[in-house]
Protein backbone atom coordinates (compact mmCIF):
# COMPACT_ATOMS: atom_id res chain seq x y z
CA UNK A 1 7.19 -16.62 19.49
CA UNK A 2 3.68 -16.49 18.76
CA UNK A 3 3.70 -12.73 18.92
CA UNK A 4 6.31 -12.37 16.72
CA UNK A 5 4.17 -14.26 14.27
CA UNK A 6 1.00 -11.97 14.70
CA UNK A 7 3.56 -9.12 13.88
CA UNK A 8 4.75 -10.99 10.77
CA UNK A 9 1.37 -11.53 9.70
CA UNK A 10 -0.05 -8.20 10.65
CA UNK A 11 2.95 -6.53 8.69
CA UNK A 12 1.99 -8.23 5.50
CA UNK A 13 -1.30 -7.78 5.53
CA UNK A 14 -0.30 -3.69 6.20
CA UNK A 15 1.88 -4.09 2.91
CA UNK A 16 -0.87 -5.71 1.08
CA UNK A 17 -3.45 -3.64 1.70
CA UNK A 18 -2.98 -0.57 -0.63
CA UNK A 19 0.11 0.78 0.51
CA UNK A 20 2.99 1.36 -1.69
CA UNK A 21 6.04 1.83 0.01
CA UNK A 22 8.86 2.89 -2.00
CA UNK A 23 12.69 3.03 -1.66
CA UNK A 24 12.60 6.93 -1.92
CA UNK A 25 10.98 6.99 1.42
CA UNK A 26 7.35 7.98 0.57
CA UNK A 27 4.81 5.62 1.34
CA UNK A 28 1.46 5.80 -0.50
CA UNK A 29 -1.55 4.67 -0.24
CA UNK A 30 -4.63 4.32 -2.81
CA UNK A 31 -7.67 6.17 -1.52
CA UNK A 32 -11.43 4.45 -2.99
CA UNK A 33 -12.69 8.00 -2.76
CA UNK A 34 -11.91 10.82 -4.84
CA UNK A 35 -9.46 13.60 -4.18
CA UNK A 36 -12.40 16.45 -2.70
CA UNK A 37 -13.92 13.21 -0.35
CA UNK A 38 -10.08 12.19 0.27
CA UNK A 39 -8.65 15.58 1.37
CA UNK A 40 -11.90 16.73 3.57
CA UNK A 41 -11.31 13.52 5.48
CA UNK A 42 -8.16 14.21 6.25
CA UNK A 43 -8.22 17.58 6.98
CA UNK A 44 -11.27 16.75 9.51
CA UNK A 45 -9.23 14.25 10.97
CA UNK A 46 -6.06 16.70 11.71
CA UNK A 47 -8.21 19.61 12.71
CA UNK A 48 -10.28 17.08 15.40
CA UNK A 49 -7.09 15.49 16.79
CA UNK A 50 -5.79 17.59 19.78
CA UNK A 51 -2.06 17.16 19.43
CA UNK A 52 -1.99 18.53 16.35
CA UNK A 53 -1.91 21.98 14.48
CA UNK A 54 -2.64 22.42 10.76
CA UNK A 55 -0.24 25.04 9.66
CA UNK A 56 -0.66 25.83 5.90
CA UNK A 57 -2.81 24.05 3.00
CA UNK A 58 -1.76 24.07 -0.48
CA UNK A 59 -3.83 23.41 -3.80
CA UNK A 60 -1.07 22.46 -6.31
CA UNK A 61 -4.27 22.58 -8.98
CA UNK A 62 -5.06 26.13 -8.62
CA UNK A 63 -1.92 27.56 -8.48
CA UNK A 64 -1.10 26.01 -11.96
CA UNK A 65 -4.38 27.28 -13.52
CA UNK A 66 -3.74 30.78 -12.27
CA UNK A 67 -0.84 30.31 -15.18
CA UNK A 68 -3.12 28.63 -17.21
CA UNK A 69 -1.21 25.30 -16.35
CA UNK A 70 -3.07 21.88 -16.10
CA UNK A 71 -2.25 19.35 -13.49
CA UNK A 72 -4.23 16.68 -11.91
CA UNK A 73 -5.75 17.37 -8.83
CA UNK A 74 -2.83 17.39 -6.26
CA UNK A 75 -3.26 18.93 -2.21
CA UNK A 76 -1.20 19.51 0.05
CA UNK A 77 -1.88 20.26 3.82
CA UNK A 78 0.95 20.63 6.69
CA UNK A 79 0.78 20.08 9.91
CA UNK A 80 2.57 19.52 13.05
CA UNK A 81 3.22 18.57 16.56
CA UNK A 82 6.16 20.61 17.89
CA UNK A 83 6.00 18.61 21.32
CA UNK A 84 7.34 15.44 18.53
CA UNK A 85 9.30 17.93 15.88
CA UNK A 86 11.63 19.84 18.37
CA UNK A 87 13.61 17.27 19.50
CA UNK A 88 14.42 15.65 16.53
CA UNK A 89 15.39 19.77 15.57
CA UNK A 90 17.37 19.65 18.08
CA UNK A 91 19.39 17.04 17.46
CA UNK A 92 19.43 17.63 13.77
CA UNK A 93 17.93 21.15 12.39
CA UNK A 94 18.12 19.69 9.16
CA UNK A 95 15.10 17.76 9.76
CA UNK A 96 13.15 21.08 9.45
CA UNK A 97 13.35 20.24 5.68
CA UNK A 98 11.00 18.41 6.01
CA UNK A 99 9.04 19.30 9.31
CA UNK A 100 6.26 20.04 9.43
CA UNK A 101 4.47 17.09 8.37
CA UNK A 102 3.03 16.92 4.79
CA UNK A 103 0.47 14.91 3.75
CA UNK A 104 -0.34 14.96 -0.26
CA UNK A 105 -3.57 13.79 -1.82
CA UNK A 106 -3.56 13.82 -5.44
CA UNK A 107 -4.87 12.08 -8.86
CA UNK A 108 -2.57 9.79 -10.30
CA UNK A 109 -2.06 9.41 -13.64
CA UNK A 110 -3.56 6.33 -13.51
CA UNK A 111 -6.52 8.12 -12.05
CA UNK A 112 -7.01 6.86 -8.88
CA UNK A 113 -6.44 8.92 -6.12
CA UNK A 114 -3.20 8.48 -3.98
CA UNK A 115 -2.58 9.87 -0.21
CA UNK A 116 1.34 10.05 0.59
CA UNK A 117 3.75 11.19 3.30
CA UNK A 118 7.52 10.56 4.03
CA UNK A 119 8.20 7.93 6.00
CA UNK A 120 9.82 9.07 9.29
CA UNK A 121 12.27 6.06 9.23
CA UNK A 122 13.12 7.68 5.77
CA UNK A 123 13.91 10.89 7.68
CA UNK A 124 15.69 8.98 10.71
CA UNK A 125 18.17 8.21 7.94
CA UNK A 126 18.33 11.10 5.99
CA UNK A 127 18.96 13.64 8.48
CA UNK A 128 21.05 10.79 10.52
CA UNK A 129 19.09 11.01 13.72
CA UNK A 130 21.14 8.86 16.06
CA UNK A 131 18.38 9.12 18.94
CA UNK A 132 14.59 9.56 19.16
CA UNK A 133 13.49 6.48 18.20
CA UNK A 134 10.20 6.58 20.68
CA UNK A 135 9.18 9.82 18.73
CA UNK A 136 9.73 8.73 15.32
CA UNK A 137 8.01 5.36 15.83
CA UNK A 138 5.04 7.59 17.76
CA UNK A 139 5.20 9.73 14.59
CA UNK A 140 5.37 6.84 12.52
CA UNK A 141 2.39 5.17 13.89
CA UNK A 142 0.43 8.15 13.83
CA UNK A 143 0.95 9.16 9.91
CA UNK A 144 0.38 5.40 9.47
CA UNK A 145 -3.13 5.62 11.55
CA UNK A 146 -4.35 8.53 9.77
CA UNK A 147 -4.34 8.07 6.69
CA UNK A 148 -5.70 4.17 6.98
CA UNK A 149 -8.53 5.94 8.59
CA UNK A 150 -8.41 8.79 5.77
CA UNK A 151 -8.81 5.80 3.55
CA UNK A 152 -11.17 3.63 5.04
CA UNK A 153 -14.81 3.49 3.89
């Protein structure tokens, strides 16, 4: 019982604590640095972490001023663990949607800067993953882990 009450507690503080999770399945968090400092954490943090591979970066920003576009700064980077992706491709290719992992940092238009992902729960659903709950909770965990450090000072 008592654990169960650490759990409660430490899930509320979780939703407190600059996290937005919303019905769509993203969850976002507010970052206190700005995009640049936001992004070149994360991407440090994905290219030190063994287990994972970053595939592709994307700078929305730059793409829409090469046709003289504005938009606020918005990154992308995508990156992966096929050891965790393949068997939920396996069960449901679907899920390739939206494999590999993305990870968006970006100025909102309320100017602070935002770091989302999908949830993987979100996903479970989606692509109606009947199994693999160990690797979407170990997926989970780790999206959740990186960007709190991403976003802590």
């Amino acid at each position: 019982m008592k654990s169960i009450k650490w759990i409660i507690l430490y899930s509320l503080i979780l939703i407190s604590c600059n996290t937005k999770k919303m019905n769509n399945g993203l969850i976002i968090k507010t970052s206190p640095f700005n995009v640049e400092t936001t992004y070149t954490k994360l991407k440090t943090i994905l290219e030190n972490n063994p287990n994972l591979k970053i595939l592709l970066q994307l700078n929305h920003s730059n793409n829409a001023a090469s046709v003289d576009l504005k938009l606020n700064d918005t990154r992308i980077i995508l990156f992966g663990n096929p050891k965790l992706g393949t068997p939920l491709m396996q069960e449901n290719q679907t899920i390739g949607l939206d494999l590999p992992q993305k990870i968006i940092v970006y100025l909102g238009s309320d100017n602070a800067t935002k770091i989302a992902y999908n949830s993987p729960l979100y996903l479970k659903e989606r692509h109606n993953i009947q199994g693999n709950d160990a690797v979407l909770e170990k997926i989970s965990n780790a999206l959740n882990t990186i960007t709190d450090k991403v976003i802590s000072k």
